[in-house]
PDB file of N, CA and C in Angstrom:
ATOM      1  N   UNK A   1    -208.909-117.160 -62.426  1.00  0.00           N
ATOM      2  CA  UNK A   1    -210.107-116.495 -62.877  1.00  0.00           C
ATOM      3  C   UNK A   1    -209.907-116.022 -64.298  1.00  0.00           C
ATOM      4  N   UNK A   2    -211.201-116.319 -64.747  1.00  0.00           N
ATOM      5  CA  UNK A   2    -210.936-115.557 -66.416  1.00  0.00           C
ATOM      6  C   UNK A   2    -210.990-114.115 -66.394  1.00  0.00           C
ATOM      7  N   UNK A   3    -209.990-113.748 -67.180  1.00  0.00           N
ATOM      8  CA  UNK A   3    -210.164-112.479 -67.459  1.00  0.00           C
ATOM      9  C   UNK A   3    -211.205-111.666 -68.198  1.00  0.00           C
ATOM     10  N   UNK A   4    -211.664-113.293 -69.360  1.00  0.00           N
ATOM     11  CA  UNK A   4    -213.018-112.697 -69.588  1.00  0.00           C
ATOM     12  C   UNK A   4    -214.195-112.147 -69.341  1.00  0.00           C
ATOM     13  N   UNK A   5    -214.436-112.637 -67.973  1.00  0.00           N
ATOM     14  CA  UNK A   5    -215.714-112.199 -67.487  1.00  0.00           C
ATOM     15  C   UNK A   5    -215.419-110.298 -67.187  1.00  0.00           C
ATOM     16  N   UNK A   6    -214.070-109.915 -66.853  1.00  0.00           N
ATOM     17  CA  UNK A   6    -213.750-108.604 -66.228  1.00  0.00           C
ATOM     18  C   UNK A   6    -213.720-107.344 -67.162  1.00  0.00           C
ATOM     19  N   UNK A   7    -214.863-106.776 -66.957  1.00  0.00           N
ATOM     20  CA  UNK A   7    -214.762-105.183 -68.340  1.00  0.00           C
ATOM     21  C   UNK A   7    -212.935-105.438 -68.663  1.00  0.00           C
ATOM     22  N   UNK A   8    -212.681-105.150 -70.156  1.00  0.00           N
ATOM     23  CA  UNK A   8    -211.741-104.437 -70.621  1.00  0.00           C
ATOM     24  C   UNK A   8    -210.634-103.358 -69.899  1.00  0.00           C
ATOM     25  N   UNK A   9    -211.295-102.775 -69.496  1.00  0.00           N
ATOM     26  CA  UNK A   9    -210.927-101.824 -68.021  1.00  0.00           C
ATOM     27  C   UNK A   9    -210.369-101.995 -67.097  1.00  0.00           C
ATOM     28  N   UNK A  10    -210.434-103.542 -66.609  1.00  0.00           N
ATOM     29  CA  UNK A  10    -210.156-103.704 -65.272  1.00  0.00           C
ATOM     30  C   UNK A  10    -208.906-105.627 -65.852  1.00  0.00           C
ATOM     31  N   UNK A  11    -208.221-105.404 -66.364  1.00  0.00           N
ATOM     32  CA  UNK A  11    -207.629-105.905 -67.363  1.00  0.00           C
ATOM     33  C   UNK A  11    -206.348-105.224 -68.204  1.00  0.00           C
ATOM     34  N   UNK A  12    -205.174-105.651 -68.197  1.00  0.00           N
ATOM     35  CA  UNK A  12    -203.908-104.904 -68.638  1.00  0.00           C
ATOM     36  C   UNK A  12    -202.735-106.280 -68.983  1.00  0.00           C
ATOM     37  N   UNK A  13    -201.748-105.767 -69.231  1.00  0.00           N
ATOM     38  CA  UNK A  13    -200.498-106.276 -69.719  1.00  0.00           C
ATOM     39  C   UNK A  13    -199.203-106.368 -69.220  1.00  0.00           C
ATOM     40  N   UNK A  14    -199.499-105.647 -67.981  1.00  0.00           N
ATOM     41  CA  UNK A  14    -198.106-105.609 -66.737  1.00  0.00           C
ATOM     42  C   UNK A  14    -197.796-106.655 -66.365  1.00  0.00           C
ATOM     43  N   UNK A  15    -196.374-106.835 -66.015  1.00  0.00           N
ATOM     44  CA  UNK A  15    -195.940-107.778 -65.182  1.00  0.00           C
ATOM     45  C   UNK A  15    -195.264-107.665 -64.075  1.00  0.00           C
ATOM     46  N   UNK A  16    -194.384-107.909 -63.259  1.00  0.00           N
ATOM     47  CA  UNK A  16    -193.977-107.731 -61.892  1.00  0.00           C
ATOM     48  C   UNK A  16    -192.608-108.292 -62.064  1.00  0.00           C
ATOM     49  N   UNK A  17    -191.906-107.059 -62.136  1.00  0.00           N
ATOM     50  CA  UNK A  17    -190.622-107.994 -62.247  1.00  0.00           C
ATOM     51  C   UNK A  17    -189.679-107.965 -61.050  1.00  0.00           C
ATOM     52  N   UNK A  18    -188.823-108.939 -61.154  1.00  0.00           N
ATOM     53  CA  UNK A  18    -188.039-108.661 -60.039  1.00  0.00           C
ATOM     54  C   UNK A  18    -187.299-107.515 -58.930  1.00  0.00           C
ATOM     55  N   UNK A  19    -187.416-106.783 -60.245  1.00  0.00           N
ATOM     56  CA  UNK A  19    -186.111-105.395 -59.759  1.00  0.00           C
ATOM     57  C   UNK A  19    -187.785-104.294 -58.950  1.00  0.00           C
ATOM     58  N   UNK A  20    -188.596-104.550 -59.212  1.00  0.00           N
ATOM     59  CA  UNK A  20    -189.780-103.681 -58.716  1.00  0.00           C
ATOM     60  C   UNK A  20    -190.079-104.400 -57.768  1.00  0.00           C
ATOM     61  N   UNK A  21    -189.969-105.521 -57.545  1.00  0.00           N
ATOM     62  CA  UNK A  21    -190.733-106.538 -56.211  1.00  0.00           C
ATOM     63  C   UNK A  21    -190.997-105.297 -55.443  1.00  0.00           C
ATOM     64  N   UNK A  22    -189.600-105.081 -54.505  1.00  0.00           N
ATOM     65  CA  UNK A  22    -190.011-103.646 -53.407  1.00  0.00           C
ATOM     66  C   UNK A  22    -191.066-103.068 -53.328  1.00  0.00           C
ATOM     67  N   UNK A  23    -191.266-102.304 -54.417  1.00  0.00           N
ATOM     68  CA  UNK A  23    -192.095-101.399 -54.667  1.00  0.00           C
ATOM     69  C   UNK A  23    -194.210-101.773 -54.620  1.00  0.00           C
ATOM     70  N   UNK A  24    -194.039-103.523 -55.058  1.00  0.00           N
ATOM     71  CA  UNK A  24    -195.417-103.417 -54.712  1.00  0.00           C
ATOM     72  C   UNK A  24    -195.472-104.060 -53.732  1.00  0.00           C
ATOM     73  N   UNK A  25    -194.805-103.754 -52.288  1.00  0.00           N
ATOM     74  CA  UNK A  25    -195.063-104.301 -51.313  1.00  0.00           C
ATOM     75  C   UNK A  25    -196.548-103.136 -50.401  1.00  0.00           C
ATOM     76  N   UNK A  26    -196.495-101.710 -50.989  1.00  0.00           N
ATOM     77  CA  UNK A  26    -197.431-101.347 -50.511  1.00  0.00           C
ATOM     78  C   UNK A  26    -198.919-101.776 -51.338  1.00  0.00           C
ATOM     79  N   UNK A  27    -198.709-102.164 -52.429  1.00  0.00           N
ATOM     80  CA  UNK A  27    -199.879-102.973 -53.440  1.00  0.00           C
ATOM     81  C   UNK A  27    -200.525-104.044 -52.426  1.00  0.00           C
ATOM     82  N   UNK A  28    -199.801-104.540 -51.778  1.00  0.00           N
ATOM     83  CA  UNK A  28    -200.195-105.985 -51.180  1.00  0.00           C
ATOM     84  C   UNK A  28    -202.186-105.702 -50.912  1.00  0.00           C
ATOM     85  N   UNK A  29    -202.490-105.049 -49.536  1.00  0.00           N
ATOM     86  CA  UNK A  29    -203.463-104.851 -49.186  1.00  0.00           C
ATOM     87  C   UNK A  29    -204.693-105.078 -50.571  1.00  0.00           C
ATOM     88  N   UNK A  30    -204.318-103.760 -51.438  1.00  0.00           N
ATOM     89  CA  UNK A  30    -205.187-104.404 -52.885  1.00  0.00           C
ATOM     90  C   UNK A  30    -205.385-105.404 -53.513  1.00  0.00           C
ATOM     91  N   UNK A  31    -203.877-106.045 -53.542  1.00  0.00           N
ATOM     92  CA  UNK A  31    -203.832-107.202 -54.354  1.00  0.00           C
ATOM     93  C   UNK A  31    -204.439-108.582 -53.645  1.00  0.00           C
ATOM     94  N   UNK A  32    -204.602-108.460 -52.443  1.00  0.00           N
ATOM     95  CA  UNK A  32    -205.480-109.281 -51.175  1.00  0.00           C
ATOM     96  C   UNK A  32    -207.088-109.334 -51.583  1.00  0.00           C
ATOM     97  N   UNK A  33    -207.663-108.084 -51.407  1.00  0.00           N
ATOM     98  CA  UNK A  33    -208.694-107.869 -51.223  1.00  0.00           C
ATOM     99  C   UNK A  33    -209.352-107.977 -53.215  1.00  0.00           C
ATOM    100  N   UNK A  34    -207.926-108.106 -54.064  1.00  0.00           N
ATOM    101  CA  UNK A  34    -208.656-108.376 -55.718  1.00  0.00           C
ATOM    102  C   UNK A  34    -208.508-110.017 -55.255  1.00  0.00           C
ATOM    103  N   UNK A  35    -208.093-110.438 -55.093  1.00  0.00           N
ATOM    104  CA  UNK A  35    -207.762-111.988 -54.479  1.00  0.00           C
ATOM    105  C   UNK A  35    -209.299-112.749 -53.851  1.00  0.00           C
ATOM    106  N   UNK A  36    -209.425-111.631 -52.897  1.00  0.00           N
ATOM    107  CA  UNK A  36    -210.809-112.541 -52.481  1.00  0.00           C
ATOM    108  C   UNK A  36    -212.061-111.781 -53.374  1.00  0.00           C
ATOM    109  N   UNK A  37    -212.064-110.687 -53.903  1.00  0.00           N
ATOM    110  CA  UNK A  37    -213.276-110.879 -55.246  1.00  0.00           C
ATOM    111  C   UNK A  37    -213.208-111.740 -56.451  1.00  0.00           C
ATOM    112  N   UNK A  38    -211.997-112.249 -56.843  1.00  0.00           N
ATOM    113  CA  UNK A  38    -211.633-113.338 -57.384  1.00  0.00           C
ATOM    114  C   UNK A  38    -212.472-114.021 -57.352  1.00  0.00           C
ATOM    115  N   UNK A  39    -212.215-115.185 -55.962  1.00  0.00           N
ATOM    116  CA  UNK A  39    -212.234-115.610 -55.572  1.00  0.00           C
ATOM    117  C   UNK A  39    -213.650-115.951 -55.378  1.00  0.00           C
ATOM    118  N   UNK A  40    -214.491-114.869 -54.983  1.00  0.00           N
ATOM    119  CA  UNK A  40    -215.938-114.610 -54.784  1.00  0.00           C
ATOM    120  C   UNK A  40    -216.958-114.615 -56.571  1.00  0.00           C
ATOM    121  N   UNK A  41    -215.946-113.983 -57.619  1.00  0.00           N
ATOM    122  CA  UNK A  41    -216.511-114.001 -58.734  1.00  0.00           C
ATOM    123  C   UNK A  41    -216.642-115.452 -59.132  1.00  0.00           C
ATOM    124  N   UNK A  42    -215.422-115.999 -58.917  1.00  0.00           N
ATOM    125  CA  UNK A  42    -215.195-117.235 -59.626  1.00  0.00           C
ATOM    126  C   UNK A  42    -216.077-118.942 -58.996  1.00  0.00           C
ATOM    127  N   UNK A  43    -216.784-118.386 -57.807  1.00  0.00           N
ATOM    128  CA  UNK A  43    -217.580-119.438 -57.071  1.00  0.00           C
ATOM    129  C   UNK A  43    -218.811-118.671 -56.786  1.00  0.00           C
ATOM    130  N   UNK A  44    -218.982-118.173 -55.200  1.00  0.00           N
ATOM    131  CA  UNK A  44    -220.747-117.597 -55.038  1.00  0.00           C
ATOM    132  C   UNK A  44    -221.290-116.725 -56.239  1.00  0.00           C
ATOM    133  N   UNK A  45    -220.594-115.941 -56.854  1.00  0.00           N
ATOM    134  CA  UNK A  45    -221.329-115.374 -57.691  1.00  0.00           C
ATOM    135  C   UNK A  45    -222.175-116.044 -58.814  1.00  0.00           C
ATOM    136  N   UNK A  46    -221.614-117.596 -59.423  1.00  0.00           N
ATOM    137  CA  UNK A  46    -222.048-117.951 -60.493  1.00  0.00           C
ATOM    138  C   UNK A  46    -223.270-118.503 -59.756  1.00  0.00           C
ATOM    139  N   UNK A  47    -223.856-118.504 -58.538  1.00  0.00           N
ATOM    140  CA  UNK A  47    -225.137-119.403 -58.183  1.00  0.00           C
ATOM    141  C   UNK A  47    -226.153-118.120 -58.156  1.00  0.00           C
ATOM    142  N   UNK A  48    -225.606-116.829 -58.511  1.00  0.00           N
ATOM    143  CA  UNK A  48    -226.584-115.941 -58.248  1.00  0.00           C
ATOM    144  C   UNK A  48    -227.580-115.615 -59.620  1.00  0.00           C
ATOM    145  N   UNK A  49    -226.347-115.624 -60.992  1.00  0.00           N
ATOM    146  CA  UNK A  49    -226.607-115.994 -61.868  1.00  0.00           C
ATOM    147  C   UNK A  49    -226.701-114.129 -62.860  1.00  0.00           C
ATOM    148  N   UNK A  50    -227.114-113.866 -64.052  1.00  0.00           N
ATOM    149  CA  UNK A  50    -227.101-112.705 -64.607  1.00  0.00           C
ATOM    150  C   UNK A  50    -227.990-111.839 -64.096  1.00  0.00           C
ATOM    151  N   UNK A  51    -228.100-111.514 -62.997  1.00  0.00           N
ATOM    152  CA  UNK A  51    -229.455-110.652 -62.434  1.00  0.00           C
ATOM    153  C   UNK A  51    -229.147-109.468 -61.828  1.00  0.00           C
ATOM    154  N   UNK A  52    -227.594-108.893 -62.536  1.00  0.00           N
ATOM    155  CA  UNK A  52    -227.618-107.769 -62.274  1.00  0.00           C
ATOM    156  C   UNK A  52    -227.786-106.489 -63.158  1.00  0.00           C
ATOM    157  N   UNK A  53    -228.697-105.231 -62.625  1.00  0.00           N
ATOM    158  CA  UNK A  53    -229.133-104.442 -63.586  1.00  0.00           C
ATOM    159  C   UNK A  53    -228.448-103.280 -64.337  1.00  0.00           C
ATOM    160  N   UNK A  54    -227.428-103.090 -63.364  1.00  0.00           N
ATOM    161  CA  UNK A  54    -225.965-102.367 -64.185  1.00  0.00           C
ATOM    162  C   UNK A  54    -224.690-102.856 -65.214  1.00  0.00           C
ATOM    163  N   UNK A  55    -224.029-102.223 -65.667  1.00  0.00           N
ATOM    164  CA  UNK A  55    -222.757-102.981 -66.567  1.00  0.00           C
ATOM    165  C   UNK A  55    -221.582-102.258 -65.886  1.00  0.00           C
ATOM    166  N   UNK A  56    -221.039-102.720 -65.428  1.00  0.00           N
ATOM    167  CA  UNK A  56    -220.201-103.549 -65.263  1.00  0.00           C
ATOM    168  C   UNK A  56    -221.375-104.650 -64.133  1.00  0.00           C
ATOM    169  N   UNK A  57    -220.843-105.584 -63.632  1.00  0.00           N
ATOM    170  CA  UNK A  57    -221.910-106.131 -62.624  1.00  0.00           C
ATOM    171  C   UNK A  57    -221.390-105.745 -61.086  1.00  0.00           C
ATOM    172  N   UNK A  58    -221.846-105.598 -59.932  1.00  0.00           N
ATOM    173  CA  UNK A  58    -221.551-105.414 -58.907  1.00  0.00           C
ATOM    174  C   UNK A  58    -220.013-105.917 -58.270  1.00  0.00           C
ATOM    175  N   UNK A  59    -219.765-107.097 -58.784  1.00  0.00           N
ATOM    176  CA  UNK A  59    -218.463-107.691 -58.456  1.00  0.00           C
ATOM    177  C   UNK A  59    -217.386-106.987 -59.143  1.00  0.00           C
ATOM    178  N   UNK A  60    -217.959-107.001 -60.831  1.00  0.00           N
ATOM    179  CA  UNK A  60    -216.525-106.172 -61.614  1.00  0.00           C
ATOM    180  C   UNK A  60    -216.220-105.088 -61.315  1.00  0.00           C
ATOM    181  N   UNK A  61    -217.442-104.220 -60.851  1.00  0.00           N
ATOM    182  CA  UNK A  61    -217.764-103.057 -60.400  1.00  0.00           C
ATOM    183  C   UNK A  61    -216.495-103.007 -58.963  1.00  0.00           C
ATOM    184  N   UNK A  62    -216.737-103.767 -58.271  1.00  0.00           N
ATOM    185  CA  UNK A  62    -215.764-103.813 -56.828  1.00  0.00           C
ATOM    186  C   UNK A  62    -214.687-104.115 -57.022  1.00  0.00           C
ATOM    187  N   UNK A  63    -214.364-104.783 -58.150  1.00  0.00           N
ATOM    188  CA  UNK A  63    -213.083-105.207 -58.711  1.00  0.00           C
ATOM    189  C   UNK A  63    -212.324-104.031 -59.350  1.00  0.00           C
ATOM    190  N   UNK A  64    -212.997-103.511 -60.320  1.00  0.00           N
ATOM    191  CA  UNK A  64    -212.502-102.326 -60.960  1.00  0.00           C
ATOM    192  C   UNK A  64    -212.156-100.633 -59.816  1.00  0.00           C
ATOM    193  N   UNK A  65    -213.428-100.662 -58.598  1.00  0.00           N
ATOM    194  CA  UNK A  65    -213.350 -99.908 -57.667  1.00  0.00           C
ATOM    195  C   UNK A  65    -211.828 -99.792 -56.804  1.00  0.00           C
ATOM    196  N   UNK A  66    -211.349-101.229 -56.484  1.00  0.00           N
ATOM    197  CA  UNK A  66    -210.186-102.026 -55.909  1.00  0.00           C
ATOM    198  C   UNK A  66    -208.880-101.439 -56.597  1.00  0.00           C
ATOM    199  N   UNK A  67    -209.284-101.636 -57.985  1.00  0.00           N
ATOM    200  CA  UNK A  67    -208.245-101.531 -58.476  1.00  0.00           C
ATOM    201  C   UNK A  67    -207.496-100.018 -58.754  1.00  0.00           C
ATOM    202  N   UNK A  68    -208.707 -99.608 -58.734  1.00  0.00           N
ATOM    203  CA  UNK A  68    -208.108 -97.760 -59.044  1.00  0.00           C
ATOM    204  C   UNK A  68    -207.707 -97.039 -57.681  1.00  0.00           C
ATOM    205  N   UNK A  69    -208.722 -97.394 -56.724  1.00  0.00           N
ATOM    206  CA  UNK A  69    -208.887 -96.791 -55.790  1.00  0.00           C
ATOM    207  C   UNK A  69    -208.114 -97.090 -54.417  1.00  0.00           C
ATOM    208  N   UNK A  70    -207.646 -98.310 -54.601  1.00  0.00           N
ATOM    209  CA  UNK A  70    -207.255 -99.333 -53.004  1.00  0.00           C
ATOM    210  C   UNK A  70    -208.646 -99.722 -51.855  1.00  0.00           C
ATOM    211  N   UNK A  71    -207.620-100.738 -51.065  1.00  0.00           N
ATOM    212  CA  UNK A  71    -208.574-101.581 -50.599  1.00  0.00           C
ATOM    213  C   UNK A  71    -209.974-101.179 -50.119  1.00  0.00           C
ATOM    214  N   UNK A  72    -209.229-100.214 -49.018  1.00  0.00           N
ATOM    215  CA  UNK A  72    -210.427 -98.779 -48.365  1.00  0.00           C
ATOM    216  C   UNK A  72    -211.492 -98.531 -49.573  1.00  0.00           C
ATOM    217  N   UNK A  73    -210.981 -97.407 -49.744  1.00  0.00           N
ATOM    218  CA  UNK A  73    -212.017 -96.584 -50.676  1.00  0.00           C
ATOM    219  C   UNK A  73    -212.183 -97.470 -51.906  1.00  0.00           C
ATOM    220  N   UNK A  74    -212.045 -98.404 -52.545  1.00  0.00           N
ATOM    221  CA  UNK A  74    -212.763 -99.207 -53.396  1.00  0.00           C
ATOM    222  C   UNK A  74    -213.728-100.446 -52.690  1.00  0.00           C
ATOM    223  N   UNK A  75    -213.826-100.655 -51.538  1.00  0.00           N
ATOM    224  CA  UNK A  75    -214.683-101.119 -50.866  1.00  0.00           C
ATOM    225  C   UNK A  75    -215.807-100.787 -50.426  1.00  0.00           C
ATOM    226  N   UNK A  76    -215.708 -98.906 -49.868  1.00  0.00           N
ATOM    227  CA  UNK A  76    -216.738 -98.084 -49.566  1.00  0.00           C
ATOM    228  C   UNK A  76    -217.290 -97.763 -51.134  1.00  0.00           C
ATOM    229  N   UNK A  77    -216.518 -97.916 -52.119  1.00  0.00           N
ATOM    230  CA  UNK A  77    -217.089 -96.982 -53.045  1.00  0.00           C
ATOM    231  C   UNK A  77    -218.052 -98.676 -53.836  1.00  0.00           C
ATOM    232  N   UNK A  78    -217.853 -99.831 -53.944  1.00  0.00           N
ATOM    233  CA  UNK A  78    -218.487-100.936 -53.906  1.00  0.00           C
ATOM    234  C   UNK A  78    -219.641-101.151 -53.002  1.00  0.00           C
ATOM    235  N   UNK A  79    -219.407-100.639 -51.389  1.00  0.00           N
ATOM    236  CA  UNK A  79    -220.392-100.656 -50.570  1.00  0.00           C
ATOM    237  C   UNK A  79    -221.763 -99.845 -51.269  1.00  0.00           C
ATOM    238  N   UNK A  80    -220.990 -98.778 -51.866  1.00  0.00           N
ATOM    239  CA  UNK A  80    -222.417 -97.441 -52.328  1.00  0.00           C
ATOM    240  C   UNK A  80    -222.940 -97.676 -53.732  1.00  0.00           C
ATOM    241  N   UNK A  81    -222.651 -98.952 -54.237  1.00  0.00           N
ATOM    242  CA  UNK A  81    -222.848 -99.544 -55.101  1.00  0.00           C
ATOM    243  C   UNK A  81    -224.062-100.571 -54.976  1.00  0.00           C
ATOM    244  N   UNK A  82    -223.549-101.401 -53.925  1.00  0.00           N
ATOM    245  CA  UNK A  82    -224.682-102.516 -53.845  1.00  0.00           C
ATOM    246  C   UNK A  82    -225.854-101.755 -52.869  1.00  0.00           C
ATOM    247  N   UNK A  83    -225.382-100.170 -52.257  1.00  0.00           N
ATOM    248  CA  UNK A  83    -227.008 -99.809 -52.088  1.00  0.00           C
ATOM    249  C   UNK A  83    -227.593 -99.071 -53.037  1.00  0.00           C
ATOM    250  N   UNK A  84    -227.193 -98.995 -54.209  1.00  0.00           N
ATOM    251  CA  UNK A  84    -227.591 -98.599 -55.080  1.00  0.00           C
ATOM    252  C   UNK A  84    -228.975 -99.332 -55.815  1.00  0.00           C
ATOM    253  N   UNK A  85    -228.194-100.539 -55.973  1.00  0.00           N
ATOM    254  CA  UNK A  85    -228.703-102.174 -56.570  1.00  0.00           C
ATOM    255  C   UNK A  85    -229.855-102.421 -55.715  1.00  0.00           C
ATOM    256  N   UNK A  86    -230.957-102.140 -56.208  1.00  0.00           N
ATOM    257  CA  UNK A  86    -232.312-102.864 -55.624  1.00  0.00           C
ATOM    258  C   UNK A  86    -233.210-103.001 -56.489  1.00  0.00           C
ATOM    259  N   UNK A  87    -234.444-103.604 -56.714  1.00  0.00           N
ATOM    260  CA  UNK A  87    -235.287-103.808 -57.531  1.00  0.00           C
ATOM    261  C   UNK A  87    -235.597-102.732 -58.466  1.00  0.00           C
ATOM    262  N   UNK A  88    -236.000-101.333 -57.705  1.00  0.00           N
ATOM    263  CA  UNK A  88    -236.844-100.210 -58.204  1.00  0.00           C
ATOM    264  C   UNK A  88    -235.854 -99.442 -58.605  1.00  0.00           C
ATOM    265  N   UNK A  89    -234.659-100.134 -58.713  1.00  0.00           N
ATOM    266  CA  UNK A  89    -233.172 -99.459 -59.448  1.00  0.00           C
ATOM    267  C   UNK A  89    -233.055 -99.595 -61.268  1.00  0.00           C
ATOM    268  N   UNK A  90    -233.193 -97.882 -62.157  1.00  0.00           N
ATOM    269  CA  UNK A  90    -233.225 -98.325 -63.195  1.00  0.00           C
ATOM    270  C   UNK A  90    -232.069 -99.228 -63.320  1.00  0.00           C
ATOM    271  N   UNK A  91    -231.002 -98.959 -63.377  1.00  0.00           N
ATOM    272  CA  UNK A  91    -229.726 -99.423 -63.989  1.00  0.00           C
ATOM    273  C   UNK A  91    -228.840 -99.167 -64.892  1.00  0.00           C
ATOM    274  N   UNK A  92    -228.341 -99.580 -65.574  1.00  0.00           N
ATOM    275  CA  UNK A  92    -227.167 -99.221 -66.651  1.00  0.00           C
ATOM    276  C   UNK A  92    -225.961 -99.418 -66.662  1.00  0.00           C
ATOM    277  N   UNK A  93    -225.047 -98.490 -67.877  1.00  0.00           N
ATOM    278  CA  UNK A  93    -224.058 -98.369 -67.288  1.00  0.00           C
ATOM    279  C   UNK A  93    -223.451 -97.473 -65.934  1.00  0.00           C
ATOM    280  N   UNK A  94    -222.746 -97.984 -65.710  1.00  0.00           N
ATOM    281  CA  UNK A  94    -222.368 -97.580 -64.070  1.00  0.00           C
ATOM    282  C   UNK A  94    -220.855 -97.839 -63.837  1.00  0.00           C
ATOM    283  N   UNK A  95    -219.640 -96.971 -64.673  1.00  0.00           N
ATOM    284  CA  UNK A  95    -218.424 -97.840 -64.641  1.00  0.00           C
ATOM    285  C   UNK A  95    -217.682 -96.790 -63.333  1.00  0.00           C
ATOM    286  N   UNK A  96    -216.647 -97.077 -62.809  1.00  0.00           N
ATOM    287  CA  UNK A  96    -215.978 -97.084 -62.246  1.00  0.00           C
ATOM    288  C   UNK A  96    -214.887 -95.113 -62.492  1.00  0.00           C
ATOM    289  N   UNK A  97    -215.086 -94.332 -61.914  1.00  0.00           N
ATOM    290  CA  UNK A  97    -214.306 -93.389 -62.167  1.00  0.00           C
ATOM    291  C   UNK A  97    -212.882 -93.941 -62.039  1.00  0.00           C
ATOM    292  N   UNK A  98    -212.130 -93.417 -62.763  1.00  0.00           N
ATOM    293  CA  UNK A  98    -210.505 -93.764 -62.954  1.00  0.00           C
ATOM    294  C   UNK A  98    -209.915 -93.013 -62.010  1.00  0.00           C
ATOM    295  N   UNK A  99    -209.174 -93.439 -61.151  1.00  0.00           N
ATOM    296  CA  UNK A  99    -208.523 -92.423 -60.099  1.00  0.00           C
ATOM    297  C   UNK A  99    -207.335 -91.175 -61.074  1.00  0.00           C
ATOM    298  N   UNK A 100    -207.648 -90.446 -60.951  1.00  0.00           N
ATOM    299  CA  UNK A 100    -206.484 -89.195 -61.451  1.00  0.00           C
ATOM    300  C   UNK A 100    -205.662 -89.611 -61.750  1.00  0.00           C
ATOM    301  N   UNK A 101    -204.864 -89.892 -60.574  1.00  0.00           N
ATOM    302  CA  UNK A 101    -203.022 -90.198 -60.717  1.00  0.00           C
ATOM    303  C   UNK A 101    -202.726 -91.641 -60.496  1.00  0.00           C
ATOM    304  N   UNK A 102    -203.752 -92.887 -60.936  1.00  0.00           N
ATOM    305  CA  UNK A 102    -203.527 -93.869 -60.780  1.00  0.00           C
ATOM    306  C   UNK A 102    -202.147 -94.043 -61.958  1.00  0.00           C
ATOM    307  N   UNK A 103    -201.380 -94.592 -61.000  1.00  0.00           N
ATOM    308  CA  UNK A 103    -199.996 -94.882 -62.105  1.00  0.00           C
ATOM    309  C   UNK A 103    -199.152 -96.343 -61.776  1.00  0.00           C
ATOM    310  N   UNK A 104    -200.182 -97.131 -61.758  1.00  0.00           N
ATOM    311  CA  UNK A 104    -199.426 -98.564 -61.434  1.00  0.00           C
ATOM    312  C   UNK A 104    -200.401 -99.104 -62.890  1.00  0.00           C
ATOM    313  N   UNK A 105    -199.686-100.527 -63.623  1.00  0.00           N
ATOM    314  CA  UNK A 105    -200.322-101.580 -64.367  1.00  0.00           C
ATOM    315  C   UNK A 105    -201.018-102.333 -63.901  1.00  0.00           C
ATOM    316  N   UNK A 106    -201.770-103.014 -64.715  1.00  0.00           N
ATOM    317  CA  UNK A 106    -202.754-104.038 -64.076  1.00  0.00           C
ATOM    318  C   UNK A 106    -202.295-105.552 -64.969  1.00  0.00           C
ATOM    319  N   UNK A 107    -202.068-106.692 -64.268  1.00  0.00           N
ATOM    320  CA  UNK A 107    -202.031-107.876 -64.709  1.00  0.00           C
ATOM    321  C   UNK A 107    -203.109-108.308 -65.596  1.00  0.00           C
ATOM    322  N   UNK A 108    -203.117-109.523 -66.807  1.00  0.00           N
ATOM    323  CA  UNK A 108    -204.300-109.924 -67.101  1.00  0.00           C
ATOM    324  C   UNK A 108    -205.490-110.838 -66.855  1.00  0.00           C
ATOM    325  N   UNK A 109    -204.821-110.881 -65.207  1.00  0.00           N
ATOM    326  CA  UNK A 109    -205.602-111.429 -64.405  1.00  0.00           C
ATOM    327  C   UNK A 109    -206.379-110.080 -63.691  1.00  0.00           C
ATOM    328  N   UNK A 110    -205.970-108.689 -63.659  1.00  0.00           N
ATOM    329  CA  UNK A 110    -206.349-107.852 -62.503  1.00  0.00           C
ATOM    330  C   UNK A 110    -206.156-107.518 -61.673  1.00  0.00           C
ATOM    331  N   UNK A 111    -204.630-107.931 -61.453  1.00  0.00           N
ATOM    332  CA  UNK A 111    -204.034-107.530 -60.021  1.00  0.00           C
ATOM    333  C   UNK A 111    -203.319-106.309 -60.232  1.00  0.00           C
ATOM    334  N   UNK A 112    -202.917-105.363 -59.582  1.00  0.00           N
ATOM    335  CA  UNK A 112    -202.105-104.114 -59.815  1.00  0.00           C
ATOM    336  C   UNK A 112    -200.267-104.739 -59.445  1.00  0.00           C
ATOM    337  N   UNK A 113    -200.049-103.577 -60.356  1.00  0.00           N
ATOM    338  CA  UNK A 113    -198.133-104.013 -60.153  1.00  0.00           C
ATOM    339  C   UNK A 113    -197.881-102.454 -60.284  1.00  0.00           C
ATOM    340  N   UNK A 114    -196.164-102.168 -59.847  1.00  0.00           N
ATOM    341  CA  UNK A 114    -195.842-101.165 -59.893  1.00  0.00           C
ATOM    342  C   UNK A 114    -195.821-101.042 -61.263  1.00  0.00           C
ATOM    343  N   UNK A 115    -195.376 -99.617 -62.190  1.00  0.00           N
ATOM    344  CA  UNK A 115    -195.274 -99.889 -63.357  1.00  0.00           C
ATOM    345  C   UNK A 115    -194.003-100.477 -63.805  1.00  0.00           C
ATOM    346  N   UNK A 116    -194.031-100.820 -65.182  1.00  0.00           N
ATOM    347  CA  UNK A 116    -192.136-101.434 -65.273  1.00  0.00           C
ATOM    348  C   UNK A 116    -190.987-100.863 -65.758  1.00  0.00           C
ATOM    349  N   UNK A 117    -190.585-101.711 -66.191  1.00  0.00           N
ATOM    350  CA  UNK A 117    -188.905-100.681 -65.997  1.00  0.00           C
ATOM    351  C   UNK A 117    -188.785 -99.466 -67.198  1.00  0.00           C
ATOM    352  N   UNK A 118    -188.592 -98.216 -66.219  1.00  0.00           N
ATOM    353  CA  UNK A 118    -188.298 -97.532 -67.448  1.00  0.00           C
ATOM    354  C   UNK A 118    -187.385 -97.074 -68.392  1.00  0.00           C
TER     355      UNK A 118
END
């Protein structure tokens, strides 16, 4: 997936190195569930086409949700998103609160890693 299509935000420079493997074994669940929005951005979404009325769009939006938040609560918080999204919806921006103590990197694909060596 391009990284282009993904706000700035939801986008980083981490990598995963060996000596951390361990550590993002509790990442997995997230890194699953950024896997199948991927996955979902990079095929059904393009037949839906630019017709969404917020910025980030609903997907980056769930993507970026995913990423701060984990699988759970960036799913519910995506769920309260797309009932947001209806016709008689002004729109806008609409980005993603940053979790507090989020302290892992993000790949420049979007996947989370522990951070690296310090």
């Amino acid at each position: 997936m391009s990284s282009a299509t993904l706000p700035m935000s939801s986008v980083g420079h981490g990598h995963l190195h060996a000596s951390s493997a361990w550590r993002a074994i509790p990442l997995l669940p997230r890194n699953a569930a950024l896997a199948f929005l991927h996955g979902y951005r990079a095929t059904i979404s393009h037949t839906y086409g630019d017709v969404c009325k917020y910025y980030p769009s609903c997907s980056a939006y769930a993507v970026g949700a995913v990423q701060q938040h984990g699988a759970v609560k960036g799913a519910a918080l995506a769920a309260a998103r797309l009932a947001r999204c209806h016709p008689w919806a002004v729109g806008g921006i609409d980005d993603v609160r940053p979790h507090p103590r989020f302290a892992h990197e993000l790949t420049r694909h979007g996947f989370v890693v522990p951070p690296g060596k310090d």
